[in-house]
Protein backbone atom coordinates (compact mmCIF):
# COMPACT_ATOMS: atom_id res chain seq x y z
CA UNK A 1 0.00 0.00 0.00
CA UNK A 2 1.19 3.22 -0.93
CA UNK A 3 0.75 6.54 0.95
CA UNK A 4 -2.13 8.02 -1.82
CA UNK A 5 -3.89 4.43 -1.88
CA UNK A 6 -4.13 5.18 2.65
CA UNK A 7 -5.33 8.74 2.14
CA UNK A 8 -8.05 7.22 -0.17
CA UNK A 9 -8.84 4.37 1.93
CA UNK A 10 -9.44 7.25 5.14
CA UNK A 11 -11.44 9.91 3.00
CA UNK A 12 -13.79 7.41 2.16
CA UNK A 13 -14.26 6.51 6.24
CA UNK A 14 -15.04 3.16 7.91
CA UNK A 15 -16.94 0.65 6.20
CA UNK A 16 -18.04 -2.47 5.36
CA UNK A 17 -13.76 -3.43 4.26
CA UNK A 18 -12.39 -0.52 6.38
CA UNK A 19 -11.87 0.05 10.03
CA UNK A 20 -10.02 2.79 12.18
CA UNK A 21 -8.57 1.76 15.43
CA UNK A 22 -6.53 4.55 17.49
CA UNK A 23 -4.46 1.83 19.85
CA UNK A 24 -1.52 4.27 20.06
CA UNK A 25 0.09 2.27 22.37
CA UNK A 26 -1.21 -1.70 21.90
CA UNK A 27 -4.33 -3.53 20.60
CA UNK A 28 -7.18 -4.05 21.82
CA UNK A 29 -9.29 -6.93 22.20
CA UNK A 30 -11.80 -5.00 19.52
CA UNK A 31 -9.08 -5.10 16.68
CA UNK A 32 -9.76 -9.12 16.96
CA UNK A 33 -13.17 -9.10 16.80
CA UNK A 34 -13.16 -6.90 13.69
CA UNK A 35 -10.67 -9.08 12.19
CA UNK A 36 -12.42 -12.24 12.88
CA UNK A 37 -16.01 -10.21 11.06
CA UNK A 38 -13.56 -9.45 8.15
CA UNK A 39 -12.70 -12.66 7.77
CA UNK A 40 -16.79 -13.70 8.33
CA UNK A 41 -17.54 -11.27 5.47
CA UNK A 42 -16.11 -10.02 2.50
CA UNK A 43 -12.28 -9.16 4.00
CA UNK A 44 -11.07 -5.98 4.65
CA UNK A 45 -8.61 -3.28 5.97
CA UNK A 46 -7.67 -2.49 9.47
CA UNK A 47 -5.84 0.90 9.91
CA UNK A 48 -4.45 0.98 13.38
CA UNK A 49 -2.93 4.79 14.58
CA UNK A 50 -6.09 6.36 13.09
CA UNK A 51 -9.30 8.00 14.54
CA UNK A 52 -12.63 7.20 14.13
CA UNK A 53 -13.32 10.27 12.14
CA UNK A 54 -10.60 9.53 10.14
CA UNK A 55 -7.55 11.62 12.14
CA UNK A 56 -4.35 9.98 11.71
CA UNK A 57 -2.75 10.39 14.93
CA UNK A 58 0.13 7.91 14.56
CA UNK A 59 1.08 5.01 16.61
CA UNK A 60 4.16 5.12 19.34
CA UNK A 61 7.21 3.80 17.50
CA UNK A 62 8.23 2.41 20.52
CA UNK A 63 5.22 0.24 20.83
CA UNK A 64 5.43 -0.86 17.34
CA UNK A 65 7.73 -4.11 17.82
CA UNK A 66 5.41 -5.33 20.66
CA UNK A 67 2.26 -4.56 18.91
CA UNK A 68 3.38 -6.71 15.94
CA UNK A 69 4.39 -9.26 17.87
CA UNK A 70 1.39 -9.32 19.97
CA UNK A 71 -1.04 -9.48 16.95
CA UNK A 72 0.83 -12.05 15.38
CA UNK A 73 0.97 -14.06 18.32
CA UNK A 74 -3.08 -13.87 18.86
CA UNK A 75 -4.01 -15.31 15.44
CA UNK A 76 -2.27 -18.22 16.42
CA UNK A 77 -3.65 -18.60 19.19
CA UNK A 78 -6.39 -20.88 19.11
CA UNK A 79 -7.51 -19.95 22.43
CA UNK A 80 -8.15 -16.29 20.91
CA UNK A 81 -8.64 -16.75 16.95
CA UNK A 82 -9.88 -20.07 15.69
CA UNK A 83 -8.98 -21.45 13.29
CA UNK A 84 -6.03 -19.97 13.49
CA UNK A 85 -5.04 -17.03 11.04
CA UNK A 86 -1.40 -15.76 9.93
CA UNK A 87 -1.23 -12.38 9.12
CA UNK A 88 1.25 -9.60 10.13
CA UNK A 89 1.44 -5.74 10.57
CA UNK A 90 2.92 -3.50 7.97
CA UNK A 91 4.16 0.46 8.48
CA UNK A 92 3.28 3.22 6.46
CA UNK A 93 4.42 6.60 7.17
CA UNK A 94 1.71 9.34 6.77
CA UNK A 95 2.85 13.02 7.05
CA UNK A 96 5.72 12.16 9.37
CA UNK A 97 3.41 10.16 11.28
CA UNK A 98 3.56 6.24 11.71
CA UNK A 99 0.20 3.71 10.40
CA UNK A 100 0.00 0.00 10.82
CA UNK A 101 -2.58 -1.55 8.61
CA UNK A 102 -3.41 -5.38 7.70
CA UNK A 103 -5.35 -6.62 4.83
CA UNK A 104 -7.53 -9.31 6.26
CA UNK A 105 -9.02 -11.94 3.41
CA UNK A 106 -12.31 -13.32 3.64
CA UNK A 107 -12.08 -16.60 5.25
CA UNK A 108 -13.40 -20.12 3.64
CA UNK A 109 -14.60 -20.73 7.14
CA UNK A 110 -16.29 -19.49 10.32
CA UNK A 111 -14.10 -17.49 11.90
CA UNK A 112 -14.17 -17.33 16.22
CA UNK A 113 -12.61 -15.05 18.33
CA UNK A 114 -12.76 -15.91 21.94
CA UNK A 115 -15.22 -18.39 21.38
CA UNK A 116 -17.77 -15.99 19.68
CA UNK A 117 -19.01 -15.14 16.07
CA UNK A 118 -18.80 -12.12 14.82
CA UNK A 119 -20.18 -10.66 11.21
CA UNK A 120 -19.91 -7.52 9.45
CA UNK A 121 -22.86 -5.18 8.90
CA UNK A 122 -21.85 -1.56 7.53
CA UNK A 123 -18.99 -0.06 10.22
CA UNK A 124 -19.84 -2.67 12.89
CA UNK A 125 -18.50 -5.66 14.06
CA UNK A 126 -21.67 -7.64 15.45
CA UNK A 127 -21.47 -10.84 17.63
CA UNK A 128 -24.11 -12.69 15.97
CA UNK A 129 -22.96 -16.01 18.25
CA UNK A 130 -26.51 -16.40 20.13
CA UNK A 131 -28.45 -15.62 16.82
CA UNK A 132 -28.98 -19.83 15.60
CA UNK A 133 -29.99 -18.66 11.96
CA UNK A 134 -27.51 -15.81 11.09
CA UNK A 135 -24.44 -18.09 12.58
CA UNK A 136 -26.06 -21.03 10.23
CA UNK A 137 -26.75 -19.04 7.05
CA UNK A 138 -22.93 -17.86 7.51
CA UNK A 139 -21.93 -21.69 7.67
CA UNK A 140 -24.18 -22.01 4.39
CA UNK A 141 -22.90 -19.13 2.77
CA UNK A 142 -18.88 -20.46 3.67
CA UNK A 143 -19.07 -23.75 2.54
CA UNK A 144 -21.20 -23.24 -0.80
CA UNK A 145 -18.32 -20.34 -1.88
CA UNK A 146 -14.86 -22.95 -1.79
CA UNK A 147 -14.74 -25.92 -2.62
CA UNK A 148 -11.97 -26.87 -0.71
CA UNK A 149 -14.18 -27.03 2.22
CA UNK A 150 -16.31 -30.29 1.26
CA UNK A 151 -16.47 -32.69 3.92
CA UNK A 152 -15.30 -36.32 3.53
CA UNK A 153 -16.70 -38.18 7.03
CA UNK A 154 -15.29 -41.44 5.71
CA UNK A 155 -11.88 -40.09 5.87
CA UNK A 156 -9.63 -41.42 8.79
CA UNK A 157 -5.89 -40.47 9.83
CA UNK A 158 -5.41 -43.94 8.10
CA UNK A 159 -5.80 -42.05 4.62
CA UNK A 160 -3.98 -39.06 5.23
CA UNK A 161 0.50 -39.06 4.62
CA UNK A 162 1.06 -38.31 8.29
CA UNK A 163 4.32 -38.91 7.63
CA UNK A 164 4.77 -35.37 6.37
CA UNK A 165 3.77 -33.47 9.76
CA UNK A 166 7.61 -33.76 11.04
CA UNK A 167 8.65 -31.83 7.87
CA UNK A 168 5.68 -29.77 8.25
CA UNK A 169 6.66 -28.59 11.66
CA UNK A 170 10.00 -27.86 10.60
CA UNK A 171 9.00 -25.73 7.44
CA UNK A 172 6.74 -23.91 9.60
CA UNK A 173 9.59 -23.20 12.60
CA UNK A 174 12.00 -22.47 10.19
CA UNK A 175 9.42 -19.64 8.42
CA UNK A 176 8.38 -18.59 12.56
CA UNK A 177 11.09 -19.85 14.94
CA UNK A 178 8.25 -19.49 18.04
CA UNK A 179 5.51 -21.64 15.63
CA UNK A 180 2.74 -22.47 17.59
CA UNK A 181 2.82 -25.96 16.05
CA UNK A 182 5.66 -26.63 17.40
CA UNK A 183 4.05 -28.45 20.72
CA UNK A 184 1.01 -29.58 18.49
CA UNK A 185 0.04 -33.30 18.32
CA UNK A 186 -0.84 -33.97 14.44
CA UNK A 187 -4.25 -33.69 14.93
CA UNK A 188 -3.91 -30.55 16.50
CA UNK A 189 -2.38 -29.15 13.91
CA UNK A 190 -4.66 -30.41 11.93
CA UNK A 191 -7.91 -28.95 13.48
CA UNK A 192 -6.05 -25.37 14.12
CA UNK A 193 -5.37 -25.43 10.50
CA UNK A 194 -9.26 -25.56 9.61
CA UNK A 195 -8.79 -28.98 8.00
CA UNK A 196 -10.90 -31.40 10.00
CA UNK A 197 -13.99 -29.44 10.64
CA UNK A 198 -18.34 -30.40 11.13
CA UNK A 199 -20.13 -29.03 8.01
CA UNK A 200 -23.62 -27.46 9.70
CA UNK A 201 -25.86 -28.28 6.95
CA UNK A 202 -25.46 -32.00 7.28
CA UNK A 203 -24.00 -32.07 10.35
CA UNK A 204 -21.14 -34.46 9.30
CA UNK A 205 -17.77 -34.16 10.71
CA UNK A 206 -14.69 -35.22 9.32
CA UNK A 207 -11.43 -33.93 7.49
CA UNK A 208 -12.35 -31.69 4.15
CA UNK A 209 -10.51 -31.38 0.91
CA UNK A 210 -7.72 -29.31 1.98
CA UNK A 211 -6.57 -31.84 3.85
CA UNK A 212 -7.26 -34.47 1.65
CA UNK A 213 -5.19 -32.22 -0.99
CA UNK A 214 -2.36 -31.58 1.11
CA UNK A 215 -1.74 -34.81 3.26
CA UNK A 216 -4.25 -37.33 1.17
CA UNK A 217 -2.58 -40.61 -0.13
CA UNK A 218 -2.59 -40.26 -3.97
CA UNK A 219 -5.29 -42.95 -4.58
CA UNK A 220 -7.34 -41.12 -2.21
CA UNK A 221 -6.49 -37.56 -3.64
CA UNK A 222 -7.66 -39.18 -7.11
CA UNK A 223 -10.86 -40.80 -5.68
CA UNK A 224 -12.16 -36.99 -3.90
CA UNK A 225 -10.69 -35.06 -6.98
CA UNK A 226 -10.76 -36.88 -10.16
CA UNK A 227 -9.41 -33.96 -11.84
CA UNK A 228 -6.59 -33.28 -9.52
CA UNK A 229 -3.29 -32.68 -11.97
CA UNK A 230 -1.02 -30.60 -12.72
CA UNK A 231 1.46 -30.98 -16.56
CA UNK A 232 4.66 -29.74 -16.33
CA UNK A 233 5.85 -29.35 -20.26
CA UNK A 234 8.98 -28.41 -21.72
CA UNK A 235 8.66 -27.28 -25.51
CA UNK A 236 11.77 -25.70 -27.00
CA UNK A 237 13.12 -27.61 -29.48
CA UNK A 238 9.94 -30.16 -30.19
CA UNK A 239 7.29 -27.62 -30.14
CA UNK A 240 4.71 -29.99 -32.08
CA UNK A 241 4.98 -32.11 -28.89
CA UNK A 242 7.35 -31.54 -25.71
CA UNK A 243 10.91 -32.12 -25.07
CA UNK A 244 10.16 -33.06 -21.10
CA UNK A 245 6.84 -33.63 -19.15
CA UNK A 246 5.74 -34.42 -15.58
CA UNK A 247 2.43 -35.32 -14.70
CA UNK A 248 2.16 -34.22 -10.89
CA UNK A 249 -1.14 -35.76 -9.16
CA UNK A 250 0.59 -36.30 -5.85
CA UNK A 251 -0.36 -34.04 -2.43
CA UNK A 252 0.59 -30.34 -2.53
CA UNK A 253 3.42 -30.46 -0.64
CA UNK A 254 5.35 -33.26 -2.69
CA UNK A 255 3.59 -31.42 -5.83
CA UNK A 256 5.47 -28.37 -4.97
CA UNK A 257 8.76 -30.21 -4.19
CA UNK A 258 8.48 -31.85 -8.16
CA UNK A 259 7.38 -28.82 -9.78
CA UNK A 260 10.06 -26.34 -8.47
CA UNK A 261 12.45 -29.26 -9.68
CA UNK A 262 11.18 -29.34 -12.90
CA UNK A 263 11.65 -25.29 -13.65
CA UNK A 264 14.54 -25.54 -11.93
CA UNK A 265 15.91 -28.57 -14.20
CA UNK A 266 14.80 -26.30 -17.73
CA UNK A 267 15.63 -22.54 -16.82
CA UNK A 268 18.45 -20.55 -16.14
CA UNK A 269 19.58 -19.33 -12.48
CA UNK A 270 20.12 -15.63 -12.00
CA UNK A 271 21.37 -14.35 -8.59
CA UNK A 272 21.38 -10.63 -7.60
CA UNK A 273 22.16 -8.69 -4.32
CA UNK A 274 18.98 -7.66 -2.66
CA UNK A 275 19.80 -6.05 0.16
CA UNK A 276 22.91 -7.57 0.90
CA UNK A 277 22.02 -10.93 0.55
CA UNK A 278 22.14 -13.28 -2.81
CA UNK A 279 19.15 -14.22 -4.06
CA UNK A 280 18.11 -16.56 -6.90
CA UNK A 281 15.37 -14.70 -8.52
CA UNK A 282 14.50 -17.58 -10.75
CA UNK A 283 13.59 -19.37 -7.37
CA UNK A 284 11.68 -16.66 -6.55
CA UNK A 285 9.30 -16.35 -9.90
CA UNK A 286 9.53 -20.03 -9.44
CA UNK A 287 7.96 -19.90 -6.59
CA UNK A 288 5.03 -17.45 -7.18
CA UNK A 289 4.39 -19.32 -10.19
CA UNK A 290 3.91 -22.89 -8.59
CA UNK A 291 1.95 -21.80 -5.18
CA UNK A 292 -0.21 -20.08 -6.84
CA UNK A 293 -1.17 -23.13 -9.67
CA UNK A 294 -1.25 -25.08 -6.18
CA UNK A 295 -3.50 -23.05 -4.24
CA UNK A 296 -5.32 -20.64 -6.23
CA UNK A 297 -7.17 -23.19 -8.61
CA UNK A 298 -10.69 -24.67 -8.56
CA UNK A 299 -10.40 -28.24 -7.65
CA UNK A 300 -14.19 -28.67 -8.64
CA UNK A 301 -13.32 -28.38 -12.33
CA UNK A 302 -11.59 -31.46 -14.77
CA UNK A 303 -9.62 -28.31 -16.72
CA UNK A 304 -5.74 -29.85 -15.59
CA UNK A 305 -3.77 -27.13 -14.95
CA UNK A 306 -0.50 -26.49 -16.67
CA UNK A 307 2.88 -24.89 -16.18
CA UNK A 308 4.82 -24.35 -19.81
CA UNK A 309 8.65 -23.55 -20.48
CA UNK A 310 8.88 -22.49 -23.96
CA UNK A 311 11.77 -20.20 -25.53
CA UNK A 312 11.15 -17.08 -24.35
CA UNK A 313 8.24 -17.52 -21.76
CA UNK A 314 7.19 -19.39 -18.46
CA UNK A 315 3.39 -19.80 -19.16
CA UNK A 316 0.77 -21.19 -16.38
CA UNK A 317 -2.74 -21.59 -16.50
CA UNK A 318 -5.38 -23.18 -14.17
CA UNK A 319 -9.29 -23.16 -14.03
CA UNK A 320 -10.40 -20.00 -11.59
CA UNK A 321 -13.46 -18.67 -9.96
CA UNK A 322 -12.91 -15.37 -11.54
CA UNK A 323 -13.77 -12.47 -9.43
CA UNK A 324 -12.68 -10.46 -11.98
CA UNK A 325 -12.09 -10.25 -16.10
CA UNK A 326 -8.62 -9.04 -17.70
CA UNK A 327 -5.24 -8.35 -16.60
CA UNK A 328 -4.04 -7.65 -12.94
CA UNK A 329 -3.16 -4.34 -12.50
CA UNK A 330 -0.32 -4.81 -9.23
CA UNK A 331 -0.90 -1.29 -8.03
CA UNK A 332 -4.53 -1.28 -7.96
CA UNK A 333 -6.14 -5.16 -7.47
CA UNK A 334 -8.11 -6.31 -4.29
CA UNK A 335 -6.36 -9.59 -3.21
CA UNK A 336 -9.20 -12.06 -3.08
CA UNK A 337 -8.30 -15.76 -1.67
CA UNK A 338 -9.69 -18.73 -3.70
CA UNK A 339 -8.76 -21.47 -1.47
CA UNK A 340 -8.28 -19.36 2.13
CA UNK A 341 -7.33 -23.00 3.87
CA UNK A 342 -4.99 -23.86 1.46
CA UNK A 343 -3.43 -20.33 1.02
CA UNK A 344 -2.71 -20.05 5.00
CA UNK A 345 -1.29 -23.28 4.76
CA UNK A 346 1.22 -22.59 2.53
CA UNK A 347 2.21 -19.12 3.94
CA UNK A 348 2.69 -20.98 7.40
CA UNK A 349 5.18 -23.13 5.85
CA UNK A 350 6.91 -20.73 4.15
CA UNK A 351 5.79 -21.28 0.68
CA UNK A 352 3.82 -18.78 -0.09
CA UNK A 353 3.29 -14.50 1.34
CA UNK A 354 0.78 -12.93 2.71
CA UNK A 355 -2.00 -12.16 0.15
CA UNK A 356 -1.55 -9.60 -2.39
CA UNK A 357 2.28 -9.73 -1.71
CA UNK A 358 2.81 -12.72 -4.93
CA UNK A 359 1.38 -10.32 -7.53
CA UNK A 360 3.95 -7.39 -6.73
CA UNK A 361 6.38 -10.39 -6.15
CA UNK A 362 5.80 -11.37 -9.32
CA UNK A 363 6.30 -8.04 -10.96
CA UNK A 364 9.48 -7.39 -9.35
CA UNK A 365 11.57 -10.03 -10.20
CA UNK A 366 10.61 -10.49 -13.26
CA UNK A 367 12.57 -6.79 -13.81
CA UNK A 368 15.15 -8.00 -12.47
CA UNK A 369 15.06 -11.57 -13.97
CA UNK A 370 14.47 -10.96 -17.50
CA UNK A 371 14.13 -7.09 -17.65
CA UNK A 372 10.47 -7.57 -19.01
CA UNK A 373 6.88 -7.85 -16.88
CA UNK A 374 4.77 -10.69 -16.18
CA UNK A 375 1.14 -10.71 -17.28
CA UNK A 376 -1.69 -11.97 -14.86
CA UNK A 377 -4.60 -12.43 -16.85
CA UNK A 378 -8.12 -13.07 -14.67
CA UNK A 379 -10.85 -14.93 -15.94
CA UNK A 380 -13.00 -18.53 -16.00
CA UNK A 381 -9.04 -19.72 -16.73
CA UNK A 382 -6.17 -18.20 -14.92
CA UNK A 383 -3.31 -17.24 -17.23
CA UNK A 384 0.23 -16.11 -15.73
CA UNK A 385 2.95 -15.38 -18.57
CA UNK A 386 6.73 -14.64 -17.75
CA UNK A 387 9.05 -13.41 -20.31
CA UNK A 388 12.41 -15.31 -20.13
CA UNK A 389 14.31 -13.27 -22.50
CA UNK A 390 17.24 -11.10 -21.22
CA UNK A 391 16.58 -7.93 -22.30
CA UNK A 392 19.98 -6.37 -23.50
CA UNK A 393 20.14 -4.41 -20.19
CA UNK A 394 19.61 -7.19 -18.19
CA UNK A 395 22.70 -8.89 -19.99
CA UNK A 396 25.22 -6.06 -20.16
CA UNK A 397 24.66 -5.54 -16.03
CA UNK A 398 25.57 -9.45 -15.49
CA UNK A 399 28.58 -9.61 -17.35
CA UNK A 400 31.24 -8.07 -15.20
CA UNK A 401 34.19 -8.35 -17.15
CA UNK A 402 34.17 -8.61 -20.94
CA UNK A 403 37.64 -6.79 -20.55
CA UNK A 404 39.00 -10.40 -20.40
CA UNK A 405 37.21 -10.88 -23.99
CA UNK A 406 38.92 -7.76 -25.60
CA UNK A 407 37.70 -6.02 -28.51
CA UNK A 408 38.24 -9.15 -30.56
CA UNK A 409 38.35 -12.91 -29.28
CA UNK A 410 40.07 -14.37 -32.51
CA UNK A 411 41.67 -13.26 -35.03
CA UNK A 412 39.40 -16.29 -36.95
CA UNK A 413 36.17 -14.99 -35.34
CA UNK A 414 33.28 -12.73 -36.59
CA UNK A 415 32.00 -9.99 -34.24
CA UNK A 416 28.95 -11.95 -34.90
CA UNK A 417 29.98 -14.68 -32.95
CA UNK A 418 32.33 -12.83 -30.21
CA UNK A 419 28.53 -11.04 -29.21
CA UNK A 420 26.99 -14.66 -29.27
CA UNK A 421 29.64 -15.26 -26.58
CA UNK A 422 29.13 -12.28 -24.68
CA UNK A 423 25.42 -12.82 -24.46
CA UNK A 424 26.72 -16.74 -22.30
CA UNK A 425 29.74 -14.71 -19.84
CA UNK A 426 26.64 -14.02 -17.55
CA UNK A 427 25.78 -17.88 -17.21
CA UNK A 428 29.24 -19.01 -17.00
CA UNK A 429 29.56 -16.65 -13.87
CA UNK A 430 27.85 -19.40 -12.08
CA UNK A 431 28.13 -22.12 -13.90
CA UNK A 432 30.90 -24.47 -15.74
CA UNK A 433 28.85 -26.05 -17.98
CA UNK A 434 25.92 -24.75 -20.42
CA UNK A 435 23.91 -27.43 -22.47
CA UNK A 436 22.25 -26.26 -26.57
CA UNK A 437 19.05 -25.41 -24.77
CA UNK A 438 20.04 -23.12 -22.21
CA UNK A 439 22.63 -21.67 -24.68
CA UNK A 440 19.78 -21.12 -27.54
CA UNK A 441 17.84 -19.10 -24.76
CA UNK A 442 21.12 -16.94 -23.43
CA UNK A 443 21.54 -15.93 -27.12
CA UNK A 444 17.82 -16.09 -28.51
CA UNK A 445 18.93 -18.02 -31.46
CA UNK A 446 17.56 -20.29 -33.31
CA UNK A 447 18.72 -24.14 -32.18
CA UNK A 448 20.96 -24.31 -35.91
CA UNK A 449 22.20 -21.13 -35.49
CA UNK A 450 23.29 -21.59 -31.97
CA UNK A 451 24.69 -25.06 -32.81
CA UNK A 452 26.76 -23.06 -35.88
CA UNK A 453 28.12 -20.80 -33.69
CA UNK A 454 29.23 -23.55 -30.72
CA UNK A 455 30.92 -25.64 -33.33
CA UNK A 456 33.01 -22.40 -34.70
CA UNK A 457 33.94 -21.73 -31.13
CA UNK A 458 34.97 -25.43 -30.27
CA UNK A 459 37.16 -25.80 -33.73
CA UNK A 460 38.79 -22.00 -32.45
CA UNK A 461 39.74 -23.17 -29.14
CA UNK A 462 37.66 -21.22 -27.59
CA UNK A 463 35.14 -23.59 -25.82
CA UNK A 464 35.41 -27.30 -25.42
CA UNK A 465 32.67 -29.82 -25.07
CA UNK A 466 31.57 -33.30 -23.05
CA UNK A 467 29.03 -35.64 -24.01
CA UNK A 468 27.38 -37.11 -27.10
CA UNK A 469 24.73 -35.03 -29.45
CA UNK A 470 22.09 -35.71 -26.93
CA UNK A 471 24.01 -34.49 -23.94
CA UNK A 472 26.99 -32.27 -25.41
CA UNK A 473 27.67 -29.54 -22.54
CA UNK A 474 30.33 -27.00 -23.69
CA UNK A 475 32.36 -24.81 -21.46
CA UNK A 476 34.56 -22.33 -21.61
CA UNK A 477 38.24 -24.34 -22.75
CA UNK A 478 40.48 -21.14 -20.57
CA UNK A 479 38.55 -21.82 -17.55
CA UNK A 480 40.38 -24.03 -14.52
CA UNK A 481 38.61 -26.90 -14.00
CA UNK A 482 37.16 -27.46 -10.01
């Protein structure tokens, strides 16, 4: 959120999405009840350091730490927030005066605080806990929006990969060091989590499809979503066919694991300094890119969805419950979750941000990545398209020292081909090796052109090669081997 989007969000005053809290100092038990009606309506923003009339009198830096530590804390505690919610506090500064706000989504569940229901009518939070048909027409209302919140009473522990919950617990203490699933039996974890849960219109209990997604043995993932998969396709060179596929119909956490692989295996690595640390953005786009085809979809539809590495683009596309029609605008969207279960379980293990924070991810290192922007496209399907290509800016910043090259690299090459080897210095900053593929994608040549140019370079002396025509690598023939 920027600045102008906060003064727009306080001249329009408190709402049915907005709320003003003053809590210069702390929270108050109120700024838990409205986020638990947020979460029982439509979502919404809660602007702590401002007046009711729309003042902004600040917050007490010195209070800030604890305050965001505090609010954190009670949305994990199931004692206070159930199920349990992970969200955090973010600072704006408004005319030399400091704003905490949170964006809180619209939950696929009924949300509790302190043992009480609360809704949202206009600027009021009401506790609607003693009223029997507004709590059950909110039930009704939940579970016939996400699908991800069917009930399966048939469903035992027996069906479910508890196996995974050690790895689980780690993921999620390595993402929080003070998780609170740290001392949770599996079950616990389980039920805090929203995925075992009593669905009020039958009044069967049991563990839904979230859980059934994310810990569910494969036959049983198949049986309770027959159209549960996700195709992983390379086409570069084949592009009638593929040159490499995976069909992923495992659970989601597995799913990720094989998926990241797979981009991993096919695209290059870039690494930059953000601040002061090295980062792979490729593992970051990667990343966007396969949490949201894993927890963004509709898992009611047969549509499979797909992640595609072609030259030029990363392309993904799964079936939606569009909110909206066209392309995502970053700076002006309303983050809207699809699967709120699945989407909180991912962002407590570390797989996933906080809502709304993947789009602008998205955006920003694919600057840095390729130079270029992605496009999110909303509609019945889902479309997300990264550009690959390094823009010539992009190159020129990575290689840091074509001095070595000089103005000439044989006296038997072209400048034709000393720029073709220019454009691979960046990858062979990192890397010994580069394979045709990679190579046809560093220099955006076609695959007979690129193999032209290798085979010059090899008979110069320049590069040397391993492998048959399948597998030839080539490398650089001056540089030491490790």
């Amino acid at each position: 959120m920027t600045p102008v989007q906060l003064n727009q969000l306080i001249s329009e005053g408190e709402g049915l999405t907005v709320e003003f809290k003053k809590c210069t100092d702390g929270l108050n038990n109120s700024v838990f009840e409205t986020v638990c009606s947020f979460s029982n309506r439509y979502g919404g923003y809660i602007l702590l350091g401002v007046d009711d009339d729309g003042t902004v009198a600040g917050v007490n830096r010195n209070a800030v730490p604890a305050m965001k530590k505090n609010f954190v804390n009670m949305l994990n505690n199931p004692q206070k927030i159930s199920p349990t919610l992970f969200l955090t506090l973010d600072e704006i500064e408004v005319d030399g005066k400091l704003v905490l706000y949170a964006y809180i989504p619209a939950s696929s569940q009924v949300e509790l605080c302190s043992g009480k229901v609360y809704d949202r009518t206009e600027d009021a939070d009401i506790d609607i806990t003693k009223s029997t048909d507004m709590v059950a027409n909110l039930y009704m209302r939940k579970s016939a929006s996400y699908t991800e919140r069917e009930v399966f009473p048939y469903i035992t522990e027996k069906e479910l990969r508890l196996d995974l919950m050690p790895r689980v617990r780690q993921m999620a203490l390595s993402h929080y060091p003070k998780h609170p699933w740290e001392n949770m039996s599996d079950m616990e974890i389980l039920k805090s989590a929203g995925l075992y849960e009593r669905d009020w219109r039958t009044n069967e209990e049991g563990f839904n499809l979230a859980a059934v997604l994310l810990f569910g043995r494969d036959d049983v993932i198949r049986s309770c979503a027959p159209g549960y998969v996700t195709d992983a396709i390379l086409r570069k060179e084949n592009l009638d066919r593929y040159d490499d596929r995976l069909m992923v119909e495992t659970n989601l956490i597995e799913s990720y694991d094989l998926l990241m692989e797979f981009i991993a295996k096919h695209t290059l690595d870039r690494f930059f300094l953000i601040e002061d640390r090295r980062v792979s953005v490729r593992t970051w786009i990667a990343r966007e890119i396969v949490s949201n085809s894993l927890v963004h979809r509709e898992y009611s539809s047969p549509f499979p969805a797909k992640i595609i590495i072609e030259r030029g683009r990363l392309y993904a596309e799964n079936w939606n419950k569009a909110r909206q029609h066209g392309r995502i605008d970053p700076d002006r969207f309303t983050p809207y979750p699809k699967n709120p279960l699945l989407a909180h379980f991912f962002v407590n293990i570390g797989r996933a941000d906080k809502l709304g924070s993947g789009v602008r991810n998205l955006y920003y290192y694919t600057k840095l990545y390729s130079g270029g922007e992605p496009e999110l496209i909303e509609g019945d399907v889902f479309k997300t398209i990264v550009p690959l290509d390094l823009s010539p800016t992009v190159v020129s910043d990575k290689v840091s020292d074509k001095s070595k090259m000089g103005d000439k690299v044989s006296d038997k090459t072209t400048n034709t081909e000393d720029a073709f080897l220019k454009t691979l210095l960046p990858y062979f900053e990192e890397h010994e090796w580069i394979d045709i593929s990679t190579a046809c994608d560093m220099a955006q040549k076609p695959l007979s052109t690129t193999r032209r140019y290798l085979k010059k370079l090899v008979d110069f002396g320049i590069m040397e090669t391993s492998g048959g025509n399948r597998n030839r690598r080539y490398r650089l023939a001056e540089r030491e081997n490790k």
